[in-house]
PDB file of N, CA and C in Angstrom:
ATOM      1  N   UNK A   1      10.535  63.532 -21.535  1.00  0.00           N
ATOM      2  CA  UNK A   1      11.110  64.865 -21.469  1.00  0.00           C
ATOM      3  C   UNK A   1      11.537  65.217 -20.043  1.00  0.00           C
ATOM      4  N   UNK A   2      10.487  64.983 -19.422  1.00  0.00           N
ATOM      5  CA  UNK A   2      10.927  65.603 -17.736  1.00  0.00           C
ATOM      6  C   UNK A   2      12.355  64.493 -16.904  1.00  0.00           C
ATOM      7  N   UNK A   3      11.910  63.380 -17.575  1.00  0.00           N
ATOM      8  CA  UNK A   3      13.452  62.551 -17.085  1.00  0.00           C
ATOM      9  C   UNK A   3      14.823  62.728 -17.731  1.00  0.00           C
ATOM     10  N   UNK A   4      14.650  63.358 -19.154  1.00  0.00           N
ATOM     11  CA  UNK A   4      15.947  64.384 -19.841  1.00  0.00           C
ATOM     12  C   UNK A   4      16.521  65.598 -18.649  1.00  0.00           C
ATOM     13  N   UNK A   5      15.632  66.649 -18.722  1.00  0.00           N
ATOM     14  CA  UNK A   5      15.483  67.732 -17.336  1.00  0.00           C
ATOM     15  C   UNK A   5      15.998  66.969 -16.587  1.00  0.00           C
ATOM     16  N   UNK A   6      15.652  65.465 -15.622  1.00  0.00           N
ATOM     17  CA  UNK A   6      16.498  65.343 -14.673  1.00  0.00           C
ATOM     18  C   UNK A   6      17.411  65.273 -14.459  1.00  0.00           C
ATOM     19  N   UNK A   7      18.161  64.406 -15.961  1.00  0.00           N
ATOM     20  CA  UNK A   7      19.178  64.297 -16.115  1.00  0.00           C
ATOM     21  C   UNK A   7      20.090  65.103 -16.262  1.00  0.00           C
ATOM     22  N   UNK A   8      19.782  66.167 -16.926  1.00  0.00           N
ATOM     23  CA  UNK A   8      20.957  67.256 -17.587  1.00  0.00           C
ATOM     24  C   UNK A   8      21.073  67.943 -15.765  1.00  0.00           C
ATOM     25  N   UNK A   9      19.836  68.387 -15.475  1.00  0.00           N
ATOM     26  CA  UNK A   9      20.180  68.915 -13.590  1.00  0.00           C
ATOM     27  C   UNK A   9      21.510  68.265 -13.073  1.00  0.00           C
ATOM     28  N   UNK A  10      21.024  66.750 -12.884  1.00  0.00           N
ATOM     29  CA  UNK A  10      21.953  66.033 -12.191  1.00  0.00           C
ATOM     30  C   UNK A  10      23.587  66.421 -12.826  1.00  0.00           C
ATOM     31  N   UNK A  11      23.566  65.774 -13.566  1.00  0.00           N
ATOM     32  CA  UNK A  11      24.893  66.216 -14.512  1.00  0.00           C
ATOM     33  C   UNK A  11      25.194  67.369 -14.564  1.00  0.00           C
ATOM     34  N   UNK A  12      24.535  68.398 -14.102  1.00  0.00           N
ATOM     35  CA  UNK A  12      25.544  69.964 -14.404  1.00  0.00           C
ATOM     36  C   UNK A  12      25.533  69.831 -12.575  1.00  0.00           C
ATOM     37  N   UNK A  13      24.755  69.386 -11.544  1.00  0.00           N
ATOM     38  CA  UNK A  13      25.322  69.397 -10.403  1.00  0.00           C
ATOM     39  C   UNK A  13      26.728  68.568 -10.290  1.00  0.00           C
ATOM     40  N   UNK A  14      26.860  67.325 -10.788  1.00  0.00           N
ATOM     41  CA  UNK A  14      28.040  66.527 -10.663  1.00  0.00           C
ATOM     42  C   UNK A  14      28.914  66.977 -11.250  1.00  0.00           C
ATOM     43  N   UNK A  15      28.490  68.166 -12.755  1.00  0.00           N
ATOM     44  CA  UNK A  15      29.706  68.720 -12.961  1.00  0.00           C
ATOM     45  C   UNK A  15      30.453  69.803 -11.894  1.00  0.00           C
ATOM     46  N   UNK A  16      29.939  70.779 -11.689  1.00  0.00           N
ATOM     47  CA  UNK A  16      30.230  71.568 -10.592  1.00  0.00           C
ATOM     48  C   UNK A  16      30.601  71.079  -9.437  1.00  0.00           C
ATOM     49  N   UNK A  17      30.467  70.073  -9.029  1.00  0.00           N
ATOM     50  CA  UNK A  17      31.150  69.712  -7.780  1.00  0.00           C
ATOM     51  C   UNK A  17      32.747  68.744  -8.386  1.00  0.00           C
ATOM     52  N   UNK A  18      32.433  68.050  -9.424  1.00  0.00           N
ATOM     53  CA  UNK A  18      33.796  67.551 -10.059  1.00  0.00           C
ATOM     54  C   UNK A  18      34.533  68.958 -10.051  1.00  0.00           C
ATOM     55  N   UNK A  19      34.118  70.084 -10.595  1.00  0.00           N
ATOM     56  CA  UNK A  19      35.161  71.521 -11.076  1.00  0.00           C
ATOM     57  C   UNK A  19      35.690  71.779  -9.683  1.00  0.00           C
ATOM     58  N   UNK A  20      34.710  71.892  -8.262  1.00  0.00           N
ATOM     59  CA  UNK A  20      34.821  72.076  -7.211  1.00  0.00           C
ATOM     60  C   UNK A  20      36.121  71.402  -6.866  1.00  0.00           C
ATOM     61  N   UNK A  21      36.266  70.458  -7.143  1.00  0.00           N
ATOM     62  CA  UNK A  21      37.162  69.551  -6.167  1.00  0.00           C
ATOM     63  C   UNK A  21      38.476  69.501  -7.274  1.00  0.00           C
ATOM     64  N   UNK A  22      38.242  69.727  -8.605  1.00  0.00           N
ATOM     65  CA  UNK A  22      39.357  69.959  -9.442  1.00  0.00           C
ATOM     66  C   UNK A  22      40.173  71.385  -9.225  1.00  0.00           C
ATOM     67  N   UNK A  23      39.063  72.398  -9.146  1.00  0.00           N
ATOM     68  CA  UNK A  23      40.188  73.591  -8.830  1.00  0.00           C
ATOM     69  C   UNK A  23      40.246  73.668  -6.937  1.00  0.00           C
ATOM     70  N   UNK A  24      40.463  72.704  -6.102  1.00  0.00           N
ATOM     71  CA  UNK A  24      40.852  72.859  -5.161  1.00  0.00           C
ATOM     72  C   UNK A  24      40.199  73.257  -3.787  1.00  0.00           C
ATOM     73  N   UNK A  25      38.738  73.710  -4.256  1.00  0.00           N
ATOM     74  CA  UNK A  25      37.809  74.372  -3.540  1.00  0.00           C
ATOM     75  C   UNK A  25      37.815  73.659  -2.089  1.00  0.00           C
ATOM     76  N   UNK A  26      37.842  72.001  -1.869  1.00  0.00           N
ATOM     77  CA  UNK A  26      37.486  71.355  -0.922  1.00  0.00           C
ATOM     78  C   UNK A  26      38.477  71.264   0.056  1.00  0.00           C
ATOM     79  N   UNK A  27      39.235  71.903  -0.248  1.00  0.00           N
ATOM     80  CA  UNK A  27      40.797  71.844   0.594  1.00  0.00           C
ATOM     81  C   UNK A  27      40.329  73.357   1.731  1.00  0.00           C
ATOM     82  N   UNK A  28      39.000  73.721   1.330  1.00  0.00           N
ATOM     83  CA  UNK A  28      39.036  74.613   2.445  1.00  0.00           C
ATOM     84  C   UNK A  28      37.606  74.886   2.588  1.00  0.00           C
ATOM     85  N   UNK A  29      36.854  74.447   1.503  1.00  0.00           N
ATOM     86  CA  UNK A  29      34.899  74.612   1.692  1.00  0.00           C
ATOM     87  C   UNK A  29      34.722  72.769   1.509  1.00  0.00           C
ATOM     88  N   UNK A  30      32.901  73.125   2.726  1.00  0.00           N
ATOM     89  CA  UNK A  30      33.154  71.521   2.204  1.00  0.00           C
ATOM     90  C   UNK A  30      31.353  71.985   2.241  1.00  0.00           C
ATOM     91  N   UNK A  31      30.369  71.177   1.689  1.00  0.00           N
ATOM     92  CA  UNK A  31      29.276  71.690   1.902  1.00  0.00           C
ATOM     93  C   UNK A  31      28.108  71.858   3.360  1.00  0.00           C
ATOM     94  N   UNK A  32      28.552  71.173   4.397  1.00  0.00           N
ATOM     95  CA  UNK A  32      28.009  71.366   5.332  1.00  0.00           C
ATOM     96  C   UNK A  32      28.739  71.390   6.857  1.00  0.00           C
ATOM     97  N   UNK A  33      29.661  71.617   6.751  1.00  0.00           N
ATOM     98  CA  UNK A  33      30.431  72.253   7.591  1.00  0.00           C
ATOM     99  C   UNK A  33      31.838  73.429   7.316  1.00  0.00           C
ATOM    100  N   UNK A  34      31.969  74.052   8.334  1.00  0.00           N
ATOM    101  CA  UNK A  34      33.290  75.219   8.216  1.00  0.00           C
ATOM    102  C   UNK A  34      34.701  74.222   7.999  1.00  0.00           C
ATOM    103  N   UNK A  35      35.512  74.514   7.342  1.00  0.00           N
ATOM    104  CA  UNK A  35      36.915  74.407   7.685  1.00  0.00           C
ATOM    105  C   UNK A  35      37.522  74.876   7.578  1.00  0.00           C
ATOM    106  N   UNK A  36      38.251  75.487   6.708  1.00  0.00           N
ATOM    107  CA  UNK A  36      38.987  76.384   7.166  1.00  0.00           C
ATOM    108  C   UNK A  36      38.024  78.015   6.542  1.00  0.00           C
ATOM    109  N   UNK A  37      36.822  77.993   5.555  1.00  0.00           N
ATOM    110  CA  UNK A  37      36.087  78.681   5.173  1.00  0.00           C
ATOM    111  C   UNK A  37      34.719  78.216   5.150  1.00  0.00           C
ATOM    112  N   UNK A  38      33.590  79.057   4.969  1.00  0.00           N
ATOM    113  CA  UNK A  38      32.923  78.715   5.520  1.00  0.00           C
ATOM    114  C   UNK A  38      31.959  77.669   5.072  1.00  0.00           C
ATOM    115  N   UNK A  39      31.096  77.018   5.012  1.00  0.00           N
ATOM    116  CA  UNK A  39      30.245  75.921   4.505  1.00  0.00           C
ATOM    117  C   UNK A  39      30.116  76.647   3.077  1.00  0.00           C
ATOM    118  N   UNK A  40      29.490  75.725   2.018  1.00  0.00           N
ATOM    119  CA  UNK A  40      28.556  75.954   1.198  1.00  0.00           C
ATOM    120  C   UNK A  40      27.308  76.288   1.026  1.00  0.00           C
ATOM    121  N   UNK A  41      26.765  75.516   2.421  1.00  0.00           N
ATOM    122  CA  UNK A  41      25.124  75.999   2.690  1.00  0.00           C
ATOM    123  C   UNK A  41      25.822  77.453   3.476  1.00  0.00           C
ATOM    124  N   UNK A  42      26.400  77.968   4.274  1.00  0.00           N
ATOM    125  CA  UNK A  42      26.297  78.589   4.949  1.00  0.00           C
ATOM    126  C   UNK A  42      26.506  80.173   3.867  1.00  0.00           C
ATOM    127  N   UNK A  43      27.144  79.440   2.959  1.00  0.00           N
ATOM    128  CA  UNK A  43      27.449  80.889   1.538  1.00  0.00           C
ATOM    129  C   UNK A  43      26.041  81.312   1.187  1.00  0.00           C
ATOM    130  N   UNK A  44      25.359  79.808   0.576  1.00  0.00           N
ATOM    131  CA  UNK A  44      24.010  79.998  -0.143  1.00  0.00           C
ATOM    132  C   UNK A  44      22.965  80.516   0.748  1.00  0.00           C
ATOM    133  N   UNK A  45      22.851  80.224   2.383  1.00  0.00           N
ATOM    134  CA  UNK A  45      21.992  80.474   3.266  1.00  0.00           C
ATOM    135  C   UNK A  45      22.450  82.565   3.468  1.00  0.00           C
ATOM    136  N   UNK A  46      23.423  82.756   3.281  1.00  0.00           N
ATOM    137  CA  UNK A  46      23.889  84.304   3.485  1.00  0.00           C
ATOM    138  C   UNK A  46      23.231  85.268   2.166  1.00  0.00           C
ATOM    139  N   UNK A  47      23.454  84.847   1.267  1.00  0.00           N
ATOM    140  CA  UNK A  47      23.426  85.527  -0.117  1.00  0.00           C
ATOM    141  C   UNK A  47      22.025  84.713  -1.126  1.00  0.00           C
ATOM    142  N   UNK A  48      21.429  84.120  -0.240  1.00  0.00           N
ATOM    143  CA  UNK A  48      20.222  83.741  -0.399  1.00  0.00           C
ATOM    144  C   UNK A  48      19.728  84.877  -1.512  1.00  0.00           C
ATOM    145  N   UNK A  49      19.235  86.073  -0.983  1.00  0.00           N
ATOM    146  CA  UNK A  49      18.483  87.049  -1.154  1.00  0.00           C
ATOM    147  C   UNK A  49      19.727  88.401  -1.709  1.00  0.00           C
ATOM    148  N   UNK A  50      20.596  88.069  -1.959  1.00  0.00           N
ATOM    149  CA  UNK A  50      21.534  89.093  -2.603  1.00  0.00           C
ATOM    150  C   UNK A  50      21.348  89.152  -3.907  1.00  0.00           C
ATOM    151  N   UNK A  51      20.510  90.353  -4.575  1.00  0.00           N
ATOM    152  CA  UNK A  51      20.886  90.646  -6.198  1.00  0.00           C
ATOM    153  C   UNK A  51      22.439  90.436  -6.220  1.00  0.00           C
ATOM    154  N   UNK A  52      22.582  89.435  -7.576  1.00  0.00           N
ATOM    155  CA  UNK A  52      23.476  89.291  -8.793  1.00  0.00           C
ATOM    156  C   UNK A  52      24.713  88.666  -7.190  1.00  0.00           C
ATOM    157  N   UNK A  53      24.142  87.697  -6.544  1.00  0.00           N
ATOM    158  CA  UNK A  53      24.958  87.316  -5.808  1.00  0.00           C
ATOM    159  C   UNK A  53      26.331  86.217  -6.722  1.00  0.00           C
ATOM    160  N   UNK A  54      25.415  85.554  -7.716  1.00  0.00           N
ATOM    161  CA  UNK A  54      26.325  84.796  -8.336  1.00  0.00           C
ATOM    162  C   UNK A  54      27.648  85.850  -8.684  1.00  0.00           C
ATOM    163  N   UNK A  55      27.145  87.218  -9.283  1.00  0.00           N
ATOM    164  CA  UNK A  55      28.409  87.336 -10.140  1.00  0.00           C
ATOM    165  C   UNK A  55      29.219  88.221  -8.702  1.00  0.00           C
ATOM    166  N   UNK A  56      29.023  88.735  -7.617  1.00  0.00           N
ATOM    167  CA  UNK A  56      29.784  88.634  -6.831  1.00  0.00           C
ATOM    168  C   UNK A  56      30.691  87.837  -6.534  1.00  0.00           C
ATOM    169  N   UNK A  57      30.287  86.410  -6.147  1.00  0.00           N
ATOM    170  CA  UNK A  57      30.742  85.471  -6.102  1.00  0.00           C
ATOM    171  C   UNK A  57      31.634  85.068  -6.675  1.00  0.00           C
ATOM    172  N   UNK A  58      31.450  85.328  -7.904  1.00  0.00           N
ATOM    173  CA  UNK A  58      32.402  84.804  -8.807  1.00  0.00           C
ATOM    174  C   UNK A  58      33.690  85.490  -8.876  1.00  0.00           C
ATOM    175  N   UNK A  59      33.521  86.883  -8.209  1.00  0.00           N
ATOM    176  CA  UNK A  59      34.662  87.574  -8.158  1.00  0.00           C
ATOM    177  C   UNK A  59      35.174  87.195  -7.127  1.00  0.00           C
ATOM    178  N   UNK A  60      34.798  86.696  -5.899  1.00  0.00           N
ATOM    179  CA  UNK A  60      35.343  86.652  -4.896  1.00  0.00           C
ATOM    180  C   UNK A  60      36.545  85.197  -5.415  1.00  0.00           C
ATOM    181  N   UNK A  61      35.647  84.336  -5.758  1.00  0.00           N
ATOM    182  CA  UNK A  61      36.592  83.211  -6.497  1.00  0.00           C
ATOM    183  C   UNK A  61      37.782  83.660  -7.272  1.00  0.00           C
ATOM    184  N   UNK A  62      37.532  84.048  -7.826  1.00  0.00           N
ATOM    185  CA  UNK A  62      38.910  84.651  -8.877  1.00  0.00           C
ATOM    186  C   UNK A  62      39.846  85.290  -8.380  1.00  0.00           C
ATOM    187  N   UNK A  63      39.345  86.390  -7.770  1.00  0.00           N
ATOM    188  CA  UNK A  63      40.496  87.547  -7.207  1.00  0.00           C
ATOM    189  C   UNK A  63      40.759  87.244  -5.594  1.00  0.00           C
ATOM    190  N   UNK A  64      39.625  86.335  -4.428  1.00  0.00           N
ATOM    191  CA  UNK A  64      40.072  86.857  -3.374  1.00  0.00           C
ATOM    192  C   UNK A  64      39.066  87.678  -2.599  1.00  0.00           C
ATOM    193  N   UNK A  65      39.165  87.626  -1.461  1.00  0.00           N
ATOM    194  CA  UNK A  65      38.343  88.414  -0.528  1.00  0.00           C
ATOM    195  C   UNK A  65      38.874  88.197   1.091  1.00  0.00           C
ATOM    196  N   UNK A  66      38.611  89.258   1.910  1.00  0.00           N
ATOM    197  CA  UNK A  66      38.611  89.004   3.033  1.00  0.00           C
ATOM    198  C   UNK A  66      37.779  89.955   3.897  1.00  0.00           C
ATOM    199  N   UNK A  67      37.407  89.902   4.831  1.00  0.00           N
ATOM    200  CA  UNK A  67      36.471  89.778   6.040  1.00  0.00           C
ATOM    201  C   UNK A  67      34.768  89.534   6.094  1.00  0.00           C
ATOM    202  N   UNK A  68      35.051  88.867   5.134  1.00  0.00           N
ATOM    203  CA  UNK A  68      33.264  88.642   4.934  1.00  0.00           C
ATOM    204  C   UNK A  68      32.712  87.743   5.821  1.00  0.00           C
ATOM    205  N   UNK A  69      33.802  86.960   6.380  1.00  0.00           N
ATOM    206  CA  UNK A  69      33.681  85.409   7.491  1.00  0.00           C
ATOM    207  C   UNK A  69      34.579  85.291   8.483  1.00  0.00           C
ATOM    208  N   UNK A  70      35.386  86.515   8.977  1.00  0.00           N
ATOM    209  CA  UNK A  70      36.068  86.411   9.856  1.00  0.00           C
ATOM    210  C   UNK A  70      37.268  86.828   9.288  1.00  0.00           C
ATOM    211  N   UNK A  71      38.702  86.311   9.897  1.00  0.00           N
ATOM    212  CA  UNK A  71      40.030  86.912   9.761  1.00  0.00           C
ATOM    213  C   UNK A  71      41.065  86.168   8.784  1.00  0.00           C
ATOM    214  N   UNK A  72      39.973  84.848   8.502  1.00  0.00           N
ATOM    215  CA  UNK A  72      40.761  84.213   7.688  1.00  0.00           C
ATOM    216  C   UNK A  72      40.886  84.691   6.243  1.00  0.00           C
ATOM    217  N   UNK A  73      41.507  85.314   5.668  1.00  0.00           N
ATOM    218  CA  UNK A  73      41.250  85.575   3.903  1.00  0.00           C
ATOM    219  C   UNK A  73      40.915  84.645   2.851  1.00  0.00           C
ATOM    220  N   UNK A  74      39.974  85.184   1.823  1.00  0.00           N
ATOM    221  CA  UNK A  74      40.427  84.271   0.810  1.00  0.00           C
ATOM    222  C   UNK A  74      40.719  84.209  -0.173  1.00  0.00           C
ATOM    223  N   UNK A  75      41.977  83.133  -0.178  1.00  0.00           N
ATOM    224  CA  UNK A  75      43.137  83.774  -1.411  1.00  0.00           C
ATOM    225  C   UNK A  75      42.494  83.693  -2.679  1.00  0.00           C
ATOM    226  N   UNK A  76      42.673  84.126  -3.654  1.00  0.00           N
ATOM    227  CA  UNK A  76      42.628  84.458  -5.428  1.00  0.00           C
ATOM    228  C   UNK A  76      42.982  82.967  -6.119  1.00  0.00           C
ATOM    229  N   UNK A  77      42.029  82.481  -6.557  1.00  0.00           N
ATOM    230  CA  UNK A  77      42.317  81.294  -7.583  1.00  0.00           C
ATOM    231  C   UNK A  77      42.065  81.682  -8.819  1.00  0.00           C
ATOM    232  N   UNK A  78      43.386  81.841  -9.530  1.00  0.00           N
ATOM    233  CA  UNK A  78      44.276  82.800 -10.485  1.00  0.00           C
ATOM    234  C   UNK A  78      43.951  81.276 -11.501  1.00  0.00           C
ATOM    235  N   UNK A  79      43.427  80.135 -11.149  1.00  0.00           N
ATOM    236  CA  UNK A  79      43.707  78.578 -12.588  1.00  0.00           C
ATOM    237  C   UNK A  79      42.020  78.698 -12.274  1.00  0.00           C
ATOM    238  N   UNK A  80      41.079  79.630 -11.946  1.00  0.00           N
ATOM    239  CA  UNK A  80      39.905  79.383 -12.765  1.00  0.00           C
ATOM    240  C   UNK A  80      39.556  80.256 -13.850  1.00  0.00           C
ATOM    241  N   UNK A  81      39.299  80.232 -14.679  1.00  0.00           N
ATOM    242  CA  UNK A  81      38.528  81.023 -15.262  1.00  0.00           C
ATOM    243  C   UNK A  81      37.441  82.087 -15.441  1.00  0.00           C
ATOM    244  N   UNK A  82      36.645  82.854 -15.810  1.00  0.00           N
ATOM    245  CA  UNK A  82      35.405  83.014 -15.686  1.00  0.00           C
ATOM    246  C   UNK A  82      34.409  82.765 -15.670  1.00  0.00           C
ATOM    247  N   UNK A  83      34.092  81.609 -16.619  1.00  0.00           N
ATOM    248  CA  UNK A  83      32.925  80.755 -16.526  1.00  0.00           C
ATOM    249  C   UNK A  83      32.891  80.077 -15.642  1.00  0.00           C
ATOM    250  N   UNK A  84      34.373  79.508 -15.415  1.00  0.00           N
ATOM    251  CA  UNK A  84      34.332  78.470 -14.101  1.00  0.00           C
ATOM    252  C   UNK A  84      33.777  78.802 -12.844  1.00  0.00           C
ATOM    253  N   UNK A  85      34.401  80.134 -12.742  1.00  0.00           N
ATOM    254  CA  UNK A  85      33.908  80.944 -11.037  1.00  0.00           C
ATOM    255  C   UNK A  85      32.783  81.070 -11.571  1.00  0.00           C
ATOM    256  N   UNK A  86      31.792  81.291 -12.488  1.00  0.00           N
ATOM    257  CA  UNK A  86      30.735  81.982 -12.543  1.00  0.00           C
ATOM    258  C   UNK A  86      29.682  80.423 -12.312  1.00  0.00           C
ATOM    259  N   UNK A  87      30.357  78.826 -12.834  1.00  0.00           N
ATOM    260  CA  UNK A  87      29.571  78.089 -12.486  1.00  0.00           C
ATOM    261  C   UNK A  87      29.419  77.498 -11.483  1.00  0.00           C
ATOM    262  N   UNK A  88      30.213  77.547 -10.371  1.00  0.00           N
ATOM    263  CA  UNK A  88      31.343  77.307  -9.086  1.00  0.00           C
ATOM    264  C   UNK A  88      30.265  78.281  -8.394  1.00  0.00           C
ATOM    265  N   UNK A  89      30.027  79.498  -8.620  1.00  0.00           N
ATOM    266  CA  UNK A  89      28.975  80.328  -7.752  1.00  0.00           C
ATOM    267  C   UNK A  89      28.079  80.088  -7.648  1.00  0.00           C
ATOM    268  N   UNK A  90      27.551  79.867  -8.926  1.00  0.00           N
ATOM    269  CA  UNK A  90      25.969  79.537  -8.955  1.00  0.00           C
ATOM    270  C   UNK A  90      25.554  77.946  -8.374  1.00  0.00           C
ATOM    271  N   UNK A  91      26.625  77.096  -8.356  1.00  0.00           N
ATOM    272  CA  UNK A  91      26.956  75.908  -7.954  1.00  0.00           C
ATOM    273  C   UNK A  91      26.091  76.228  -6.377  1.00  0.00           C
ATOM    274  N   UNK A  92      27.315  76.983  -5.591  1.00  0.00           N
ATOM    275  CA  UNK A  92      27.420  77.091  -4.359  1.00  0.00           C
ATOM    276  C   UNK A  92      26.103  77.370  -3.669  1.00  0.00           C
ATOM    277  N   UNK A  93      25.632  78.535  -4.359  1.00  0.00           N
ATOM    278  CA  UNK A  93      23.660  79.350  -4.150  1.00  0.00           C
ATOM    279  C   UNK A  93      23.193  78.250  -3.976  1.00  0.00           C
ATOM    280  N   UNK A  94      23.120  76.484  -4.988  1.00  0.00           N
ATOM    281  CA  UNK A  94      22.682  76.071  -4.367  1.00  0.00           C
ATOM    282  C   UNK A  94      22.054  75.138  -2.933  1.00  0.00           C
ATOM    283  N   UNK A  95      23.138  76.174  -2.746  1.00  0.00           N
ATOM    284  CA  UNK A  95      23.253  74.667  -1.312  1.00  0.00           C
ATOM    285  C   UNK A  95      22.733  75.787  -0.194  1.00  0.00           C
ATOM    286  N   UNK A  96      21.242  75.395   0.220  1.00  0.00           N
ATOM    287  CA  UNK A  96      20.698  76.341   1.129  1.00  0.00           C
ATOM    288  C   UNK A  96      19.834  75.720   2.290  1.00  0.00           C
TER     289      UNK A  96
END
């Protein structure tokens, strides 16, 4: 049983980072350093401790945000979905 659990973990992490790199995410987050936005740990290390940070998150994915990290914006990815941003967020939390 507990090596099932490992498995399905592993596999919904490899899924989320496959979605990551399918809707484009890595062209500007990468998980342990800035490029043109900011790390992944550095998201999950911020919003650590934020109630319902995922579903923030998930908005920020979808629609867009800017000055949360400086002057760079970030644009609206209009080809994810909702579930997607919502697994893409919770993805991200974990990297702390």
């Amino acid at each position: 049983m507990l090596a099932l659990l490992c498995l399905m973990a592993t596999g919904s992490v490899q899924a989320d980072a496959a979605l990551a790199k399918q809707k484009n995410c890595l062209n500007c987050h990468q998980a342990e350093r800035k490029v043109v936005g900011p790390s992944w740990r550095a998201i999950g290390q911020r919003y650590a401790e934020t109630p319902n940070a995922a579903t923030a998150l998930a908005v920020k994915i979808r629609v867009g945000g800017r000055g949360a990290w400086g002057v760079v914006p970030m644009p609206a990815s209009p080809t994810v979905n909702e579930e997607e941003a919502r697994r893409l967020a919770e993805w991200v939390l974990t990297h702390r």
